[in-house]
N, C-alpha and C. Protein backbone atom coordinates (compact mmCIF):
# COMPACT_ATOMS: atom_id res chain seq x y z
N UNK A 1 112.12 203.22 43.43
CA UNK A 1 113.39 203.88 43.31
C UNK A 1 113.97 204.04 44.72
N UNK A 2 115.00 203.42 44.95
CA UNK A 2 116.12 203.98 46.08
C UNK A 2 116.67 205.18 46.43
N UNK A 3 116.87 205.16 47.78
CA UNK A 3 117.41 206.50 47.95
C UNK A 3 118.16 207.13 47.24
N UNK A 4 119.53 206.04 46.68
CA UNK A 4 120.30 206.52 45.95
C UNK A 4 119.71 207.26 44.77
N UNK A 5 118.77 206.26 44.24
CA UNK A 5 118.02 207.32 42.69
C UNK A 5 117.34 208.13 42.97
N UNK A 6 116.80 208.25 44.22
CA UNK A 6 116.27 209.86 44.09
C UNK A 6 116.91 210.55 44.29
N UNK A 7 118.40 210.94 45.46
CA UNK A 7 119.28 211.61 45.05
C UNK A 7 119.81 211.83 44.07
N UNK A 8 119.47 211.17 43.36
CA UNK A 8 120.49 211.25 41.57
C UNK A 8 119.17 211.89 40.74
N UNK A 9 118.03 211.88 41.14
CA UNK A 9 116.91 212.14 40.44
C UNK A 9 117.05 213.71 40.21
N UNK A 10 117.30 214.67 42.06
CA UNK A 10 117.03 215.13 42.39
C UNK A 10 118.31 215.97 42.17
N UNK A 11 119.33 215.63 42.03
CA UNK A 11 121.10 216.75 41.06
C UNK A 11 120.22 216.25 40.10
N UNK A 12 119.72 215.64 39.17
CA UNK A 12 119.80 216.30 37.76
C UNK A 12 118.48 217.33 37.06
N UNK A 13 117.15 217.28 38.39
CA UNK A 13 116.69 218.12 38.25
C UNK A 13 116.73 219.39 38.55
N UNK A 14 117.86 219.46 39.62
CA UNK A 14 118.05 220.94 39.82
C UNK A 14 119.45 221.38 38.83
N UNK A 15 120.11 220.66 37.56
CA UNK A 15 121.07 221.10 36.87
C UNK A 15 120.15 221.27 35.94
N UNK A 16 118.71 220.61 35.98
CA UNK A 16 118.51 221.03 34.78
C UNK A 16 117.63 222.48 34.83
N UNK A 17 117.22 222.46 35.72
CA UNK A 17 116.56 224.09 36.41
C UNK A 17 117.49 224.59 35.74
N UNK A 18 118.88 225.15 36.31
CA UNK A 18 120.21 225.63 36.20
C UNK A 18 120.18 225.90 34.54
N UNK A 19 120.18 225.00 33.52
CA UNK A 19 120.44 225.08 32.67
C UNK A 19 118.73 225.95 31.91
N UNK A 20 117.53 225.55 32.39
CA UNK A 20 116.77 226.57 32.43
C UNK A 20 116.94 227.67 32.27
N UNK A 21 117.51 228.48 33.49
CA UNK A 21 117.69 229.41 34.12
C UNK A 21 118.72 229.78 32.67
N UNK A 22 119.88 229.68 33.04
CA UNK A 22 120.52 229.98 31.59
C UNK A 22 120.30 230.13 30.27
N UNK A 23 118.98 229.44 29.46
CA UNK A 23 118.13 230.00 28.62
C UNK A 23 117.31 231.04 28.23
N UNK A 24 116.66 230.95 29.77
CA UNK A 24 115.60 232.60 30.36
C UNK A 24 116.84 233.38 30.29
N UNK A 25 118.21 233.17 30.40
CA UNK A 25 118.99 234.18 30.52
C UNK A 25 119.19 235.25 29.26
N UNK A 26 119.91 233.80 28.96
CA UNK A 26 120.29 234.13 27.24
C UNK A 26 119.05 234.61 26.88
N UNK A 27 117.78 234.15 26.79
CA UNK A 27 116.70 234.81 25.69
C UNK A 27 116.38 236.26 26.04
N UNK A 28 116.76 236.52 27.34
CA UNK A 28 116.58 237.94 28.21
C UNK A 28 117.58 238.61 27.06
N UNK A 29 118.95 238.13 27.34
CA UNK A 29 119.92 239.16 26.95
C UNK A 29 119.77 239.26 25.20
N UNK A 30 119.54 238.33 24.66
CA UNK A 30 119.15 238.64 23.48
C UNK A 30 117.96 239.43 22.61
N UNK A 31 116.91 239.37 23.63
CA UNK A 31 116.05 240.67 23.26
C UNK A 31 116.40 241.74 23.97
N UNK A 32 116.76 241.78 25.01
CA UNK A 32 116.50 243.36 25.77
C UNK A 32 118.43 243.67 25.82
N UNK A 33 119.30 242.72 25.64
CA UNK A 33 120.42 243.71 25.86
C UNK A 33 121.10 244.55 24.29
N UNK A 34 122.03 244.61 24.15
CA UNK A 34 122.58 245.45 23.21
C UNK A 34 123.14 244.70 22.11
N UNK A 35 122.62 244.70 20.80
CA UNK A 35 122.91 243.42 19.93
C UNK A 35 123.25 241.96 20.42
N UNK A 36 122.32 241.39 19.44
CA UNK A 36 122.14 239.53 19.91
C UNK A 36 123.25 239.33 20.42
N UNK A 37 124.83 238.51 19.69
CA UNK A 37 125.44 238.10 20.75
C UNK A 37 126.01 238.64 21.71
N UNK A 38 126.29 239.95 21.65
CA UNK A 38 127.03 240.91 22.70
C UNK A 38 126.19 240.68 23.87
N UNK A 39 124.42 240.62 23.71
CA UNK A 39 123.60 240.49 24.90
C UNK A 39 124.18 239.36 24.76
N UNK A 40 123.92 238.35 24.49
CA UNK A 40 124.17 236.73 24.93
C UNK A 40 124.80 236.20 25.72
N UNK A 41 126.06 237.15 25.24
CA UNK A 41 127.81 236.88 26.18
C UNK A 41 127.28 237.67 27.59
N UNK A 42 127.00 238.99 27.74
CA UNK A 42 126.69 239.38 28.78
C UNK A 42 125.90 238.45 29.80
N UNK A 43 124.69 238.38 29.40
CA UNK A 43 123.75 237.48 29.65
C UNK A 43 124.10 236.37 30.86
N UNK A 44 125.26 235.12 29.78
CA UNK A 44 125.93 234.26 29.99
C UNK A 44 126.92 234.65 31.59
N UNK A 45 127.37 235.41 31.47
CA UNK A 45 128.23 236.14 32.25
C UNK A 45 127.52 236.62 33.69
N UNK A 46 126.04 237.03 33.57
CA UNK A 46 125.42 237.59 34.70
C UNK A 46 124.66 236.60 35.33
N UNK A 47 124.75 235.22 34.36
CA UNK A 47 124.24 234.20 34.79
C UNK A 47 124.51 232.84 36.25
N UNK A 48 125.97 233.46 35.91
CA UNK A 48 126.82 232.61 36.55
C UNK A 48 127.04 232.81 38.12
N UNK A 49 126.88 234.20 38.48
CA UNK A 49 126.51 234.62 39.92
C UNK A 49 125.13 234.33 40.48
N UNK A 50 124.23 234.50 39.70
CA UNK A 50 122.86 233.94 39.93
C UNK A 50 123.15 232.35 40.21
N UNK A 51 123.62 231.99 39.53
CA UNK A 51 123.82 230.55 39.68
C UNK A 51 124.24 230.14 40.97
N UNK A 52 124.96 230.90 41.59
CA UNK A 52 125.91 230.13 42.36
C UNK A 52 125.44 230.45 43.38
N UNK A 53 124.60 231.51 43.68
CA UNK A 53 123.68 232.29 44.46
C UNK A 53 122.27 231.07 44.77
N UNK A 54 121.84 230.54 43.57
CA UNK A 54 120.81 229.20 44.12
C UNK A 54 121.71 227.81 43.96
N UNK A 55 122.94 227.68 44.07
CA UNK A 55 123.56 226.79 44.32
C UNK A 55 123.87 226.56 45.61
N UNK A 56 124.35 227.94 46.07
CA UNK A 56 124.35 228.33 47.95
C UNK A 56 123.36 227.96 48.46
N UNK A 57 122.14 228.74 47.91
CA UNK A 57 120.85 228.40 48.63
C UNK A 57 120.40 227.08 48.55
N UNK A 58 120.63 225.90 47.98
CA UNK A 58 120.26 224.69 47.86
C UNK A 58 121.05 224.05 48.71
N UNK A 59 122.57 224.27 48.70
CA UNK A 59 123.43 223.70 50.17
C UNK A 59 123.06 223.65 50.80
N UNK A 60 122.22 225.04 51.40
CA UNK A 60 122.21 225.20 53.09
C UNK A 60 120.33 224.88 53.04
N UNK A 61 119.61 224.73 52.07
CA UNK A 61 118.29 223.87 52.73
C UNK A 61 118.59 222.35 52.72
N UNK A 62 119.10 222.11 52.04
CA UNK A 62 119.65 220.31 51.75
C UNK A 62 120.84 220.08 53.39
N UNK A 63 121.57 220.93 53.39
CA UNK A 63 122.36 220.74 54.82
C UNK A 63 121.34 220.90 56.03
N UNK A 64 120.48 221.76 55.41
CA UNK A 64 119.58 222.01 57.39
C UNK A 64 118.64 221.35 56.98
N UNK A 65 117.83 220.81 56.19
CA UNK A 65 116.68 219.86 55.95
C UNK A 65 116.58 218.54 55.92
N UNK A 66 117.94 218.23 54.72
CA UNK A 66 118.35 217.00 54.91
C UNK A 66 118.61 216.19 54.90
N UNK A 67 119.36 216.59 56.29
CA UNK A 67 119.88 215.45 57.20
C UNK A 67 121.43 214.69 56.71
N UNK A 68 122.05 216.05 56.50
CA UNK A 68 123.11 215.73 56.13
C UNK A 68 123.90 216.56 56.28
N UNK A 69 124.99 216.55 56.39
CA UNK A 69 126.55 217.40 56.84
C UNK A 69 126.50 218.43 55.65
N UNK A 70 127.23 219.81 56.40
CA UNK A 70 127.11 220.59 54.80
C UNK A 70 128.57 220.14 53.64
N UNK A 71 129.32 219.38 54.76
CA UNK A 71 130.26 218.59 54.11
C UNK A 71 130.36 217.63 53.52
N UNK A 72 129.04 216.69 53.45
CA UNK A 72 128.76 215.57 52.74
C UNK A 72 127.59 215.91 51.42
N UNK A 73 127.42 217.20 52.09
CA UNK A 73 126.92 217.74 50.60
C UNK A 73 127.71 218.21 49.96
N UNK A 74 128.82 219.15 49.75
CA UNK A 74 129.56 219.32 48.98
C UNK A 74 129.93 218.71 48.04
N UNK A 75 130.29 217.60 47.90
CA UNK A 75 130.46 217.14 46.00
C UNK A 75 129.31 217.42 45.31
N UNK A 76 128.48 217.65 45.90
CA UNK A 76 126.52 217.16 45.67
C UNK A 76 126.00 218.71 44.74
N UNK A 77 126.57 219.70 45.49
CA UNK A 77 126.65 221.05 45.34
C UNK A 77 127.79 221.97 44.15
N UNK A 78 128.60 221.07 44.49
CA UNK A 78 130.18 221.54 43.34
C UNK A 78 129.19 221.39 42.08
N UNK A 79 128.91 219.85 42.14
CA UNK A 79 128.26 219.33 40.48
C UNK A 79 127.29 220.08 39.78
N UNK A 80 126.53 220.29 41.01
CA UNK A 80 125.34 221.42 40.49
C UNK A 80 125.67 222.33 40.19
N UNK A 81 126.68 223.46 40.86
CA UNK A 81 127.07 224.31 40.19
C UNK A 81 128.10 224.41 38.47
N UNK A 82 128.55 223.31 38.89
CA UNK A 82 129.22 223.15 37.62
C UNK A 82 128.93 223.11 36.24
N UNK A 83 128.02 222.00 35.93
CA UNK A 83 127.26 222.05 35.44
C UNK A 83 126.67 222.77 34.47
N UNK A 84 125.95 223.61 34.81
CA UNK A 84 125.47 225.10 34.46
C UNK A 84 126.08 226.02 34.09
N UNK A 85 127.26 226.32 34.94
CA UNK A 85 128.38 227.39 34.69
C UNK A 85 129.22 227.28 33.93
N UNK A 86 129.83 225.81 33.74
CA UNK A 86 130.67 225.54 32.42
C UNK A 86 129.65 225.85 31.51
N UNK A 87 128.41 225.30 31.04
CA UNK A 87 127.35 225.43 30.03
C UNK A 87 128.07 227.05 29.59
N UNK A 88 127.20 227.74 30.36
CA UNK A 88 127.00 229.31 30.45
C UNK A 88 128.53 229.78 29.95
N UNK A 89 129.46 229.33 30.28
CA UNK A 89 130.85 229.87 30.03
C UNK A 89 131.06 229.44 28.64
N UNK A 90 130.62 228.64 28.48
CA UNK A 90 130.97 227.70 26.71
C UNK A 90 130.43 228.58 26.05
N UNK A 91 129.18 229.29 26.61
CA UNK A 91 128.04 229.66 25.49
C UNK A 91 128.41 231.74 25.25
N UNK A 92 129.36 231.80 26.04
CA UNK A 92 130.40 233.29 26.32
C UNK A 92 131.32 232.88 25.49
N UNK A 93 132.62 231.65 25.77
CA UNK A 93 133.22 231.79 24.79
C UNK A 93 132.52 231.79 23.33
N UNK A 94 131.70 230.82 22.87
CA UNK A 94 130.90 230.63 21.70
C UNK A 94 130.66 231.61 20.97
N UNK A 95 130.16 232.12 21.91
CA UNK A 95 129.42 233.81 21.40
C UNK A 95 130.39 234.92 20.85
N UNK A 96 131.50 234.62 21.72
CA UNK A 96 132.90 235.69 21.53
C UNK A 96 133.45 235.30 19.96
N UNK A 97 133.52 233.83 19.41
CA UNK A 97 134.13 233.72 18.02
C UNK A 97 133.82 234.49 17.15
N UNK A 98 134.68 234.63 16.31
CA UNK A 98 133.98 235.05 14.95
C UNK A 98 133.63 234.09 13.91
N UNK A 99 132.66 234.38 13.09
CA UNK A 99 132.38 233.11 12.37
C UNK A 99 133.35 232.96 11.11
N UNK A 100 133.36 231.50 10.80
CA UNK A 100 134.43 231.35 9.58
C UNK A 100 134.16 231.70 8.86
C-alpha cells in the first residue's frame, strides 16, 4: 500500500473511531439520561464538541508529527470532523420526529 492508501487508510479509521465514539454516546445517553430519545438527542448534541475536541487534537499531532503543514492538513481534518458530526446531527434531528 502507498502512501496515498495509508493516508486514506488512516481518515477512515479515525471517522470510524468518531462514529464509535457517537454510539458509546448515544448508548450512554440512552441508559443513564432522561427517557430514551430525549437522552439520545442530548447525547448526540454533547457529542459533537467532544468530537471536535479529538478532531483538534489529531490536527495538531498529524501537523507536529507528520510532517506536514497544519494547512495541508486541513481538508484532512474538516472530513474527519464532518463526518461524525453530520452522523450525530442526523441522529438529533431523527430522534426529534415524531413517529407516523
Amino acid at each position: 500500500m502507498g502512501q496515498i492508501g495509508a493516508g486514506l487508510m488512516q481518515i477512515l479509521l479515525v471517522i470510524l473511531g468518531g462514529v464509535a465514539l457517537l454510539g458509546l454516546c448515544l448508548v450512554a445517553g440512552g441508559l443513564f439520561g432522561p427517557g430514551g430519545s430525549f437522552g439520545m438527542r442530548r447525547a448526540s448534541l454533547i457529542f459533537v464538541p467532544l468530537w471536535l475536541i479529538a478532531a483538534l487534537l489529531y490536527w495538531w499531532i498529524s501537523a507536529t508529527w507528520g510532517g506536514r503543514t497544519a494547512a495541508d492538513e486541513f481538508p484532512f481534518v474538516l472530513i474527519i470532523f464532518a463526518a461524525p458530526a453530520l452522523a450525530a446531527l442526523g441522529v438529533w434531528w431523527r430522534m426529534g420526529r415524531k413517529p407516523a
